[in-house]
C-alpha atoms as a PDB file:
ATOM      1  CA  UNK A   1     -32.323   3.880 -58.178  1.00  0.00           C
ATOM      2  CA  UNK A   2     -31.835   2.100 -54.641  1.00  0.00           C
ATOM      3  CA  UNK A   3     -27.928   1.096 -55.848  1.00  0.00           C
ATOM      4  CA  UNK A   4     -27.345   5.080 -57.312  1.00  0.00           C
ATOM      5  CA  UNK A   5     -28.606   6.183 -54.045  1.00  0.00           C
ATOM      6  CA  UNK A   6     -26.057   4.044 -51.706  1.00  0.00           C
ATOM      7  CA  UNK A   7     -23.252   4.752 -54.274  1.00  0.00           C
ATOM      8  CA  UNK A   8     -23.967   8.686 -53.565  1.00  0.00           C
ATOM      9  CA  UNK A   9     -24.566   8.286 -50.030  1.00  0.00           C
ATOM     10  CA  UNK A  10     -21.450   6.365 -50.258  1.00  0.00           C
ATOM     11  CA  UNK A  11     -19.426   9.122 -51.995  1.00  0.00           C
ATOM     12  CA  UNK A  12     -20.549  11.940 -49.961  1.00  0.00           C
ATOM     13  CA  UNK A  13     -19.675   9.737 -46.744  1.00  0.00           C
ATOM     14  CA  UNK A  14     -15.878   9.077 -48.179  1.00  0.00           C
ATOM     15  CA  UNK A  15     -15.782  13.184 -49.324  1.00  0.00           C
ATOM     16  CA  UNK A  16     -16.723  14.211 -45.849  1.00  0.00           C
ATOM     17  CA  UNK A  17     -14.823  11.810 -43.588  1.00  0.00           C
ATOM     18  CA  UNK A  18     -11.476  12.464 -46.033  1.00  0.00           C
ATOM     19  CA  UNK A  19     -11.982  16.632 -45.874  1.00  0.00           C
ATOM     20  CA  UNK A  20     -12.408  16.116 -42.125  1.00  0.00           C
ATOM     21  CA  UNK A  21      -8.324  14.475 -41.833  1.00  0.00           C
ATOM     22  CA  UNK A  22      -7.334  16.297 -44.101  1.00  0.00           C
ATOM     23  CA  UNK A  23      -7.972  19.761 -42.273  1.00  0.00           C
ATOM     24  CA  UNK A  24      -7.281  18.301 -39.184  1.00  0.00           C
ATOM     25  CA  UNK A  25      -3.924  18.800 -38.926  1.00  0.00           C
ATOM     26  CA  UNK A  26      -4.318  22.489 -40.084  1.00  0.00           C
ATOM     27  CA  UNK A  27      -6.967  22.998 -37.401  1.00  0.00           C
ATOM     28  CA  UNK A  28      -4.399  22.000 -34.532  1.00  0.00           C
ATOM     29  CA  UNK A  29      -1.707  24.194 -35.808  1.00  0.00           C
ATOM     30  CA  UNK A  30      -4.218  27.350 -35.782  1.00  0.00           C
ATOM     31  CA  UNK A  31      -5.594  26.339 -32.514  1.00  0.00           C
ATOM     32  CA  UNK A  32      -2.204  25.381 -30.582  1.00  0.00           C
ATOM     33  CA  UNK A  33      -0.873  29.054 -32.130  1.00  0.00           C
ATOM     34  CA  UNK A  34       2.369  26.619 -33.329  1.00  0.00           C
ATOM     35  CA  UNK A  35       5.074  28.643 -35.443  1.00  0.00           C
ATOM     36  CA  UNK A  36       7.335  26.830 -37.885  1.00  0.00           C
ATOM     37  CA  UNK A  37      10.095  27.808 -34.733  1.00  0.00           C
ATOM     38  CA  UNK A  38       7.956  26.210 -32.240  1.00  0.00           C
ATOM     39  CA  UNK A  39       8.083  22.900 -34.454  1.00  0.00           C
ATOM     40  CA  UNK A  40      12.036  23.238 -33.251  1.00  0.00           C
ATOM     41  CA  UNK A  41      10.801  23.412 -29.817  1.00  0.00           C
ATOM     42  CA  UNK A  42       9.996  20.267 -27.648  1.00  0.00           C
ATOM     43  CA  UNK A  43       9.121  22.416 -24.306  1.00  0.00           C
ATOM     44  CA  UNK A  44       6.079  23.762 -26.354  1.00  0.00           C
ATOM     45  CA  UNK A  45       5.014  19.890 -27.043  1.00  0.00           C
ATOM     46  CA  UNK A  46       4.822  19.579 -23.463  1.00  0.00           C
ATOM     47  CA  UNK A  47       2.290  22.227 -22.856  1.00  0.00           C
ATOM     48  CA  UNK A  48      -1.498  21.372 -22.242  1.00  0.00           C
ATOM     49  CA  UNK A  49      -3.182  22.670 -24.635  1.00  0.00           C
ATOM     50  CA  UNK A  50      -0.985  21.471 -27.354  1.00  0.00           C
ATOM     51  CA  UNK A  51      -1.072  18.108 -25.928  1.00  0.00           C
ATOM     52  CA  UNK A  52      -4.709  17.965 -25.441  1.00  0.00           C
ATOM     53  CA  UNK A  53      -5.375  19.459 -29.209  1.00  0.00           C
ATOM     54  CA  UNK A  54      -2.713  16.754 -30.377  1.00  0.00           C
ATOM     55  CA  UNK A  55      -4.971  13.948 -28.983  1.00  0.00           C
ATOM     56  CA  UNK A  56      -8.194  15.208 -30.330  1.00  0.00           C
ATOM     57  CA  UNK A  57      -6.488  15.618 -33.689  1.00  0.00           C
ATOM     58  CA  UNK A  58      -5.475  11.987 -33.496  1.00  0.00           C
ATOM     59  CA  UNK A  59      -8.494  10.642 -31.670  1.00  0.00           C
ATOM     60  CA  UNK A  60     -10.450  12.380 -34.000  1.00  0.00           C
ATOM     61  CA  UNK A  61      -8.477  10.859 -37.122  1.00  0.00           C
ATOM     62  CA  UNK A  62      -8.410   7.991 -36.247  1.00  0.00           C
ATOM     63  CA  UNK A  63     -12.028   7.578 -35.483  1.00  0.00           C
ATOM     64  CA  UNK A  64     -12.422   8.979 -38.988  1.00  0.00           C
ATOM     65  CA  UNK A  65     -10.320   6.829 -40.484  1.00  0.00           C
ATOM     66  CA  UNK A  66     -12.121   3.648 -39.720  1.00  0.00           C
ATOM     67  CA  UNK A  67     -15.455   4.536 -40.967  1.00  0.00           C
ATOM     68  CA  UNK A  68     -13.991   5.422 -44.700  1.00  0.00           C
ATOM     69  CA  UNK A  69     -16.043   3.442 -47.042  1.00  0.00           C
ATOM     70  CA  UNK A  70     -13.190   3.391 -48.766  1.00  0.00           C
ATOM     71  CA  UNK A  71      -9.615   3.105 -46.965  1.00  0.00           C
ATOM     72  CA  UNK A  72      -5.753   2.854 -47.679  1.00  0.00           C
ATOM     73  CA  UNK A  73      -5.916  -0.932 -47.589  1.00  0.00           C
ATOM     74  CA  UNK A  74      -8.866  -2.852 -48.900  1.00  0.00           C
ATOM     75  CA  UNK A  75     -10.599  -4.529 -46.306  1.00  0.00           C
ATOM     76  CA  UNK A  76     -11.444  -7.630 -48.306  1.00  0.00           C
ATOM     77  CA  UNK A  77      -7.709  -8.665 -48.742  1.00  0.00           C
ATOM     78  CA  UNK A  78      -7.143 -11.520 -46.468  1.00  0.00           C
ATOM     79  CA  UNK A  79      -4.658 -10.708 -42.896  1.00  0.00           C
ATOM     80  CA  UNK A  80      -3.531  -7.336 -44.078  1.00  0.00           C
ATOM     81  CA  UNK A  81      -7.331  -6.032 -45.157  1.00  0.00           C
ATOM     82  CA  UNK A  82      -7.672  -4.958 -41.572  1.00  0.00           C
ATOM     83  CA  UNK A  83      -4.451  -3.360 -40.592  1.00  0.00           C
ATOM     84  CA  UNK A  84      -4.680   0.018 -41.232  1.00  0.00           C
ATOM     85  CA  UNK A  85      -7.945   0.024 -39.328  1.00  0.00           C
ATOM     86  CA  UNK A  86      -6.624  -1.467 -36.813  1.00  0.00           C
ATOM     87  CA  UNK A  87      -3.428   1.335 -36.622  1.00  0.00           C
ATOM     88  CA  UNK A  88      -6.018   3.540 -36.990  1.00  0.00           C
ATOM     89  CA  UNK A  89      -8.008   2.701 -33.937  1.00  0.00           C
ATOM     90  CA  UNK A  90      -4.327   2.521 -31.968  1.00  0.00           C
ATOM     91  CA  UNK A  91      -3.759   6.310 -33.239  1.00  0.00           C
ATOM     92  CA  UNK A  92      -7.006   6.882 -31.708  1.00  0.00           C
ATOM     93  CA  UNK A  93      -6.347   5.126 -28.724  1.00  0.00           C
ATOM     94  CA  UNK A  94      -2.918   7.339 -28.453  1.00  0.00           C
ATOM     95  CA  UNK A  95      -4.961  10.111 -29.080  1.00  0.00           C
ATOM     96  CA  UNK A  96      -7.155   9.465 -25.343  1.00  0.00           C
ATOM     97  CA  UNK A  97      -3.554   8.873 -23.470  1.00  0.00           C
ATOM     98  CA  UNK A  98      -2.230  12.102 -25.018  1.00  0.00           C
ATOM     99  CA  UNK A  99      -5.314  13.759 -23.656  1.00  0.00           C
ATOM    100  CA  UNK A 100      -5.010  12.121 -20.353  1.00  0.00           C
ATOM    101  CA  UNK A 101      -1.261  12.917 -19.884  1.00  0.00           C
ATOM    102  CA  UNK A 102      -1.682  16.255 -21.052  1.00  0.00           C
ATOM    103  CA  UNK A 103      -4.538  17.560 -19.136  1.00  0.00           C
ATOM    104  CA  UNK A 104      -2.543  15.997 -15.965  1.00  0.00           C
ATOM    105  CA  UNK A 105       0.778  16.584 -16.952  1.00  0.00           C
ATOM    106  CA  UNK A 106       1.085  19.705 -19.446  1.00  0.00           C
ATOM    107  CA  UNK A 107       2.707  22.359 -18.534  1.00  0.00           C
ATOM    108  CA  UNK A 108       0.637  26.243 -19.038  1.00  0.00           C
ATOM    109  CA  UNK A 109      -3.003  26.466 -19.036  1.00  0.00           C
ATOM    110  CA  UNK A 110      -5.346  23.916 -19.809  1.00  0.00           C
ATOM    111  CA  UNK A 111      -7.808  24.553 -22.993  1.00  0.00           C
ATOM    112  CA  UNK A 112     -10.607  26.744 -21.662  1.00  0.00           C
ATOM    113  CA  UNK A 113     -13.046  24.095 -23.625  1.00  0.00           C
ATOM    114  CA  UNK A 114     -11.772  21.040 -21.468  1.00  0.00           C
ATOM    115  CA  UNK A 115     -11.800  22.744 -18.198  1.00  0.00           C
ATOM    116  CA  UNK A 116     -15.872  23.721 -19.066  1.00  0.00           C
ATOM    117  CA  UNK A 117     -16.488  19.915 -19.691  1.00  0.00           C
ATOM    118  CA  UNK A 118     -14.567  19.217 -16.452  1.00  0.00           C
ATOM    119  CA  UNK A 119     -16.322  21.599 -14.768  1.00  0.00           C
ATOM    120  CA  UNK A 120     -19.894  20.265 -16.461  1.00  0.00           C
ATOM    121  CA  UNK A 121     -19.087  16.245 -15.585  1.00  0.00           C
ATOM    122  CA  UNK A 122     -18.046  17.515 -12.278  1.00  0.00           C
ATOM    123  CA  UNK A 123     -21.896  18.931 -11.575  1.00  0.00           C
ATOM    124  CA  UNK A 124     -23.233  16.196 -13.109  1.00  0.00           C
ATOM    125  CA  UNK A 125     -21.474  14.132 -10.780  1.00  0.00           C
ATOM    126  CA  UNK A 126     -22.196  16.018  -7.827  1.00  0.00           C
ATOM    127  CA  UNK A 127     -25.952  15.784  -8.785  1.00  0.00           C
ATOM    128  CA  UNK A 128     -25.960  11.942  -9.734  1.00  0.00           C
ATOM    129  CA  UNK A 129     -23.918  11.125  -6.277  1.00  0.00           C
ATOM    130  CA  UNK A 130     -27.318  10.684  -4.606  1.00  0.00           C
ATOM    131  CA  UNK A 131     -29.136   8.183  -6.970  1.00  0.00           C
ATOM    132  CA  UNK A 132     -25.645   6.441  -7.719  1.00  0.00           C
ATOM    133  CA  UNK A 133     -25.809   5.723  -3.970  1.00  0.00           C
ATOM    134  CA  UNK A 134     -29.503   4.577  -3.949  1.00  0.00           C
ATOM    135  CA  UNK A 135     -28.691   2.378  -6.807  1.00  0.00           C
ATOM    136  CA  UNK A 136     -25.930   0.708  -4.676  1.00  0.00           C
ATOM    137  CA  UNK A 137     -27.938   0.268  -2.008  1.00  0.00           C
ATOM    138  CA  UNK A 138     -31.272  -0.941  -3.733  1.00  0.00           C
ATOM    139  CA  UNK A 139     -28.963  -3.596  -5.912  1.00  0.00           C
ATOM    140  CA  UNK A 140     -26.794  -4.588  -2.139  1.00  0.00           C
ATOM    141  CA  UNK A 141     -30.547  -5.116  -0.645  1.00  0.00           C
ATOM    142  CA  UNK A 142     -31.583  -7.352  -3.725  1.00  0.00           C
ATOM    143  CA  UNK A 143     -28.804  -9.659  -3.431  1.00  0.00           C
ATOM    144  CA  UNK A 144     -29.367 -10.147   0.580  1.00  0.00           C
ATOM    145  CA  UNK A 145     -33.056 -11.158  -0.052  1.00  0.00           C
ATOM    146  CA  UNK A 146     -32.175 -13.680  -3.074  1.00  0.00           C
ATOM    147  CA  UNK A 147     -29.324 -14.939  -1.442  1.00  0.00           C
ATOM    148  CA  UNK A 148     -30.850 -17.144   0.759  1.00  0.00           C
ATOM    149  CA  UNK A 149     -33.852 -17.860  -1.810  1.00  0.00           C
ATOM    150  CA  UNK A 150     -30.941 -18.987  -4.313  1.00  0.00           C
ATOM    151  CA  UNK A 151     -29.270 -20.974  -2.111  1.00  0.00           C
ATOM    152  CA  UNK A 152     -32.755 -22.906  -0.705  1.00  0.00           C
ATOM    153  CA  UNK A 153     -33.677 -23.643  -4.398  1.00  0.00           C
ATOM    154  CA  UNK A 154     -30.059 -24.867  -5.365  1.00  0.00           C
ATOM    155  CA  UNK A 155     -30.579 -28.231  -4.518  1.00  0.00           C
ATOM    156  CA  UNK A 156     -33.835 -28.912  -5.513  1.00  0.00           C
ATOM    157  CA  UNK A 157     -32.883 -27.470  -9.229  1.00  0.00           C
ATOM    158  CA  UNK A 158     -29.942 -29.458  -9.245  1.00  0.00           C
ATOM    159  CA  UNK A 159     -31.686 -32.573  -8.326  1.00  0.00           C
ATOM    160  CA  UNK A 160     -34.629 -32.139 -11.282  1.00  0.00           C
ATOM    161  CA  UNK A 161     -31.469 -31.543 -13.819  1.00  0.00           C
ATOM    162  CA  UNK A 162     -29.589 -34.852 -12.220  1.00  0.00           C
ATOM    163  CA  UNK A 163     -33.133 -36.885 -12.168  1.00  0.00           C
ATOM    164  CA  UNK A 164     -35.171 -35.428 -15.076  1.00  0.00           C
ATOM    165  CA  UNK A 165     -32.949 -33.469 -17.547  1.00  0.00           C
ATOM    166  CA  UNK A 166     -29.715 -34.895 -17.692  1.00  0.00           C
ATOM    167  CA  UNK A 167     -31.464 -38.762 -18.688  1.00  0.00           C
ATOM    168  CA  UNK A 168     -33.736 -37.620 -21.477  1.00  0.00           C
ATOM    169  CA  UNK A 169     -29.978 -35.276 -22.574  1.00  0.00           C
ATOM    170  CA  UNK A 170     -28.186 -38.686 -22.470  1.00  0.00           C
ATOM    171  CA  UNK A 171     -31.087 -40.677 -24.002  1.00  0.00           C
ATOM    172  CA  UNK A 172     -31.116 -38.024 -26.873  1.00  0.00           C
ATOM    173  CA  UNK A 173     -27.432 -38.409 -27.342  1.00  0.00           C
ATOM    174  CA  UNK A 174     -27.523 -42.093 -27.369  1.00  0.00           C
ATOM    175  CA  UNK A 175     -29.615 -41.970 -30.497  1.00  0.00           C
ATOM    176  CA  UNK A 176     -27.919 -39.479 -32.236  1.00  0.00           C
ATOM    177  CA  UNK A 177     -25.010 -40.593 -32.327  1.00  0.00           C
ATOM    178  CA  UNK A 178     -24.234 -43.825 -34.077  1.00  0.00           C
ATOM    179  CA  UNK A 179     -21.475 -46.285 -32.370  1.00  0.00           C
ATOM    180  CA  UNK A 180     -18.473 -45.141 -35.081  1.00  0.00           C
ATOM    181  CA  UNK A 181     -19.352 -41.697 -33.933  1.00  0.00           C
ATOM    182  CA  UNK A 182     -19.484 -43.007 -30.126  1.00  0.00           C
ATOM    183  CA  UNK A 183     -16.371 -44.664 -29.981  1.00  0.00           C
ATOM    184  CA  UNK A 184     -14.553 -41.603 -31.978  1.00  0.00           C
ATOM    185  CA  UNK A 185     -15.428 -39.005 -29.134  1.00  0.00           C
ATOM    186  CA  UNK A 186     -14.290 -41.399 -26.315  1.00  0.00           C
ATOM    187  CA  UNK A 187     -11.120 -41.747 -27.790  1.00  0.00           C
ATOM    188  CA  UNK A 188     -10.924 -37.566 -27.788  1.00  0.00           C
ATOM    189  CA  UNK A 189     -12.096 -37.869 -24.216  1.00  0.00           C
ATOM    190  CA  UNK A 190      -9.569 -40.545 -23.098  1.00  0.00           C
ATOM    191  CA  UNK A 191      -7.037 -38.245 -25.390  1.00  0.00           C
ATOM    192  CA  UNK A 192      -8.464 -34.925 -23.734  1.00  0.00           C
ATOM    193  CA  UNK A 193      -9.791 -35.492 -19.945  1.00  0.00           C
ATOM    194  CA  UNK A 194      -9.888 -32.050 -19.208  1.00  0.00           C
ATOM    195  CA  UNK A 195     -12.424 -31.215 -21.667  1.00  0.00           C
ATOM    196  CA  UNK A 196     -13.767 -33.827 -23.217  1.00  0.00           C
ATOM    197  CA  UNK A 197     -14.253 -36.046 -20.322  1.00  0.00           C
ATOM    198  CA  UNK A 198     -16.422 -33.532 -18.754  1.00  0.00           C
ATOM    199  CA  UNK A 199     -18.266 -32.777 -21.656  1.00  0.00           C
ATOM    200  CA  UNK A 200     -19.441 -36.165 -22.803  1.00  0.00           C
ATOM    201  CA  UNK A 201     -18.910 -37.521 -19.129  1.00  0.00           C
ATOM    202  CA  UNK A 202     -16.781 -40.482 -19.835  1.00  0.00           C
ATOM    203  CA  UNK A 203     -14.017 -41.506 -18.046  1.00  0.00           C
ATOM    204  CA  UNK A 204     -10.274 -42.097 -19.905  1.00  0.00           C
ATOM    205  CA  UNK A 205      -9.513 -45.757 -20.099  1.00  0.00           C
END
Protein backbone atom coordinates (compact mmCIF):
# COMPACT_ATOMS: atom_id res chain seq x y z
CA UNK A 1 0.00 0.00 0.00
CA UNK A 2 2.90 2.44 1.24
CA UNK A 3 4.92 1.64 -2.36
CA UNK A 4 1.27 2.18 -4.54
CA UNK A 5 0.92 5.31 -2.67
CA UNK A 6 4.55 6.91 -3.56
CA UNK A 7 4.22 5.45 -7.12
CA UNK A 8 0.82 7.65 -7.42
CA UNK A 9 2.10 10.49 -5.61
CA UNK A 10 4.92 10.02 -7.91
CA UNK A 11 2.80 10.04 -11.11
CA UNK A 12 0.63 12.85 -10.27
CA UNK A 13 3.94 14.90 -9.35
CA UNK A 14 5.55 14.03 -13.03
CA UNK A 15 1.71 14.81 -14.71
CA UNK A 16 1.62 18.15 -13.03
CA UNK A 17 5.19 19.45 -13.29
CA UNK A 18 5.16 18.17 -17.29
CA UNK A 19 1.46 20.03 -18.02
CA UNK A 20 2.98 23.04 -16.26
CA UNK A 21 6.12 23.32 -19.34
CA UNK A 22 4.21 22.28 -21.51
CA UNK A 23 1.62 25.28 -21.36
CA UNK A 24 4.17 27.50 -20.54
CA UNK A 25 5.19 28.55 -23.62
CA UNK A 26 1.50 29.05 -24.74
CA UNK A 27 0.90 31.16 -21.64
CA UNK A 28 3.74 33.73 -22.71
CA UNK A 29 2.53 34.03 -26.19
CA UNK A 30 -1.16 34.97 -24.86
CA UNK A 31 0.24 37.17 -22.26
CA UNK A 32 3.07 39.07 -24.39
CA UNK A 33 -0.04 39.53 -27.18
CA UNK A 34 2.94 38.00 -29.76
CA UNK A 35 1.60 37.49 -33.48
CA UNK A 36 3.23 34.95 -35.77
CA UNK A 37 4.57 38.65 -37.50
CA UNK A 38 5.90 39.79 -34.30
CA UNK A 39 8.03 36.42 -34.15
CA UNK A 40 9.74 38.34 -37.41
CA UNK A 41 10.24 41.23 -35.23
CA UNK A 42 13.32 41.64 -32.87
CA UNK A 43 12.26 45.36 -31.63
CA UNK A 44 9.20 43.59 -29.96
CA UNK A 45 11.84 41.12 -28.09
CA UNK A 46 13.23 44.11 -26.65
CA UNK A 47 10.16 45.34 -24.97
CA UNK A 48 9.56 44.84 -21.11
CA UNK A 49 6.98 42.98 -20.77
CA UNK A 50 7.97 40.45 -23.27
CA UNK A 51 11.28 40.24 -21.73
CA UNK A 52 10.10 39.96 -18.27
CA UNK A 53 7.30 37.16 -19.34
CA UNK A 54 10.28 35.43 -21.31
CA UNK A 55 12.23 35.05 -18.00
CA UNK A 56 9.41 33.83 -15.92
CA UNK A 57 8.62 31.34 -18.67
CA UNK A 58 12.18 30.12 -18.44
CA UNK A 59 12.72 30.61 -14.73
CA UNK A 60 9.68 28.96 -14.25
CA UNK A 61 10.72 25.89 -16.59
CA UNK A 62 13.48 25.44 -15.52
CA UNK A 63 12.63 25.29 -11.90
CA UNK A 64 10.11 22.72 -13.10
CA UNK A 65 12.28 20.85 -14.84
CA UNK A 66 14.52 19.83 -12.04
CA UNK A 67 12.00 18.51 -9.71
CA UNK A 68 10.59 15.86 -12.51
CA UNK A 69 10.66 12.57 -10.85
CA UNK A 70 11.28 11.53 -13.95
CA UNK A 71 13.57 13.64 -16.49
CA UNK A 72 15.10 13.59 -20.12
CA UNK A 73 18.29 12.00 -18.82
CA UNK A 74 18.29 9.49 -16.03
CA UNK A 75 19.89 10.74 -13.13
CA UNK A 76 21.52 7.48 -12.11
CA UNK A 77 23.76 7.32 -15.30
CA UNK A 78 27.19 8.20 -14.22
CA UNK A 79 28.69 12.15 -15.52
CA UNK A 80 25.88 12.76 -17.92
CA UNK A 81 22.87 11.69 -15.24
CA UNK A 82 23.02 15.27 -14.08
CA UNK A 83 23.29 17.40 -17.13
CA UNK A 84 20.11 18.25 -18.13
CA UNK A 85 19.42 19.35 -14.58
CA UNK A 86 22.07 21.17 -14.50
CA UNK A 87 21.03 23.12 -18.14
CA UNK A 88 17.99 23.28 -16.59
CA UNK A 89 18.92 25.26 -13.56
CA UNK A 90 21.22 27.59 -16.17
CA UNK A 91 17.80 28.20 -18.21
CA UNK A 92 16.51 29.22 -14.97
CA UNK A 93 19.27 31.22 -14.06
CA UNK A 94 18.86 33.03 -17.71
CA UNK A 95 15.47 33.31 -16.90
CA UNK A 96 16.39 35.94 -13.52
CA UNK A 97 18.97 37.98 -15.97
CA UNK A 98 16.23 38.25 -18.61
CA UNK A 99 14.04 39.61 -15.89
CA UNK A 100 16.66 41.88 -14.60
CA UNK A 101 17.65 43.31 -18.05
CA UNK A 102 14.25 43.64 -19.04
CA UNK A 103 12.63 45.39 -16.24
CA UNK A 104 15.82 47.87 -16.53
CA UNK A 105 16.33 47.85 -20.01
CA UNK A 106 12.96 47.05 -22.02
CA UNK A 107 11.66 49.29 -23.97
CA UNK A 108 7.35 50.16 -23.42
CA UNK A 109 5.69 49.60 -20.22
CA UNK A 110 6.66 47.40 -17.62
CA UNK A 111 4.06 44.42 -16.64
CA UNK A 112 1.51 46.04 -14.34
CA UNK A 113 2.13 42.73 -12.00
CA UNK A 114 5.97 43.54 -11.54
CA UNK A 115 5.60 47.16 -10.95
CA UNK A 116 2.83 46.09 -7.87
CA UNK A 117 5.62 43.78 -6.39
CA UNK A 118 8.07 46.68 -6.85
CA UNK A 119 5.90 48.89 -5.43
CA UNK A 120 5.03 46.18 -2.38
CA UNK A 121 9.07 45.36 -1.63
CA UNK A 122 9.52 49.01 -1.86
CA UNK A 123 7.00 49.56 1.40
CA UNK A 124 8.27 46.78 2.91
CA UNK A 125 11.52 48.26 2.71
CA UNK A 126 10.61 51.56 3.76
CA UNK A 127 8.98 49.94 6.89
CA UNK A 128 11.93 47.44 7.72
CA UNK A 129 14.61 50.51 7.26
CA UNK A 130 14.17 51.18 10.99
CA UNK A 131 14.78 47.69 12.59
CA UNK A 132 17.42 46.90 9.73
CA UNK A 133 19.22 49.87 11.31
CA UNK A 134 18.71 48.73 14.97
CA UNK A 135 19.95 45.40 13.96
CA UNK A 136 23.20 47.06 12.68
CA UNK A 137 23.66 48.86 15.48
CA UNK A 138 22.77 46.22 18.27
CA UNK A 139 25.23 43.56 16.27
CA UNK A 140 28.22 46.85 15.85
CA UNK A 141 27.65 47.28 19.86
CA UNK A 142 28.11 43.40 20.45
CA UNK A 143 31.29 43.16 18.73
CA UNK A 144 32.82 46.39 20.69
CA UNK A 145 31.99 44.74 24.10
CA UNK A 146 33.48 41.13 23.06
CA UNK A 147 36.25 42.54 21.41
CA UNK A 148 38.25 43.26 24.15
CA UNK A 149 36.79 40.14 26.22
CA UNK A 150 38.08 37.97 23.12
CA UNK A 151 41.18 39.35 22.93
CA UNK A 152 41.90 39.14 27.09
CA UNK A 153 40.91 35.39 26.93
CA UNK A 154 43.09 34.65 23.73
CA UNK A 155 46.03 33.85 25.47
CA UNK A 156 44.96 32.10 28.27
CA UNK A 157 42.88 29.61 25.77
CA UNK A 158 45.75 29.26 23.72
CA UNK A 159 48.01 28.41 26.51
CA UNK A 160 45.46 25.46 28.05
CA UNK A 161 45.38 24.04 24.21
CA UNK A 162 49.49 24.36 24.03
CA UNK A 163 49.81 22.89 27.83
CA UNK A 164 46.77 20.59 28.27
CA UNK A 165 45.17 19.65 24.89
CA UNK A 166 47.64 19.48 22.37
CA UNK A 167 49.89 16.62 24.76
CA UNK A 168 47.07 14.24 25.55
CA UNK A 169 46.22 14.96 21.12
CA UNK A 170 49.88 13.90 20.56
CA UNK A 171 49.90 11.16 23.25
CA UNK A 172 46.66 9.77 21.55
CA UNK A 173 48.32 9.84 18.21
CA UNK A 174 51.41 8.21 19.37
CA UNK A 175 49.42 5.13 20.19
CA UNK A 176 47.39 4.97 17.36
CA UNK A 177 49.48 4.93 15.05
CA UNK A 178 51.96 2.12 14.74
CA UNK A 179 55.74 3.06 13.55
CA UNK A 180 55.07 1.70 9.63
CA UNK A 181 52.17 4.04 9.78
CA UNK A 182 54.50 6.82 11.52
CA UNK A 183 57.22 6.79 9.27
CA UNK A 184 54.68 6.67 6.08
CA UNK A 185 53.06 10.15 7.02
CA UNK A 186 56.51 11.81 7.63
CA UNK A 187 57.58 10.92 4.41
CA UNK A 188 54.10 12.77 2.99
CA UNK A 189 55.09 15.58 5.30
CA UNK A 190 58.76 15.87 4.19
CA UNK A 191 57.05 15.29 0.49
CA UNK A 192 54.20 17.93 1.33
CA UNK A 193 55.42 20.80 3.92
CA UNK A 194 52.70 22.92 3.23
CA UNK A 195 50.14 20.66 4.46
CA UNK A 196 51.31 17.92 5.93
CA UNK A 197 53.97 19.43 7.97
CA UNK A 198 51.48 21.51 9.68
CA UNK A 199 49.12 18.94 10.17
CA UNK A 200 51.15 16.26 11.85
CA UNK A 201 53.75 19.01 12.98
CA UNK A 202 56.89 17.49 11.71
CA UNK A 203 59.48 19.12 10.12
CA UNK A 204 60.87 17.89 6.33
CA UNK A 205 64.22 16.27 6.66
Amino acid sequence: MGLLTKLVGVSIKQGVLMAIIAALPWWWFGYAGLTEADLENPAKFAEASVMMSLGLVLFVGGLAYRGLPFDLIPDWIPLFGKLDDLAAGGVAGAGCAMMYFGWHYGTGPKPTEAIAVANALAVANAHLAPAKKAAIAAIKAFYAVAKPIVQQLAPHVEKVYSEKALPLINAARAKIMSGAYEEYLLQLAANNPGFFGKLLGAKAA
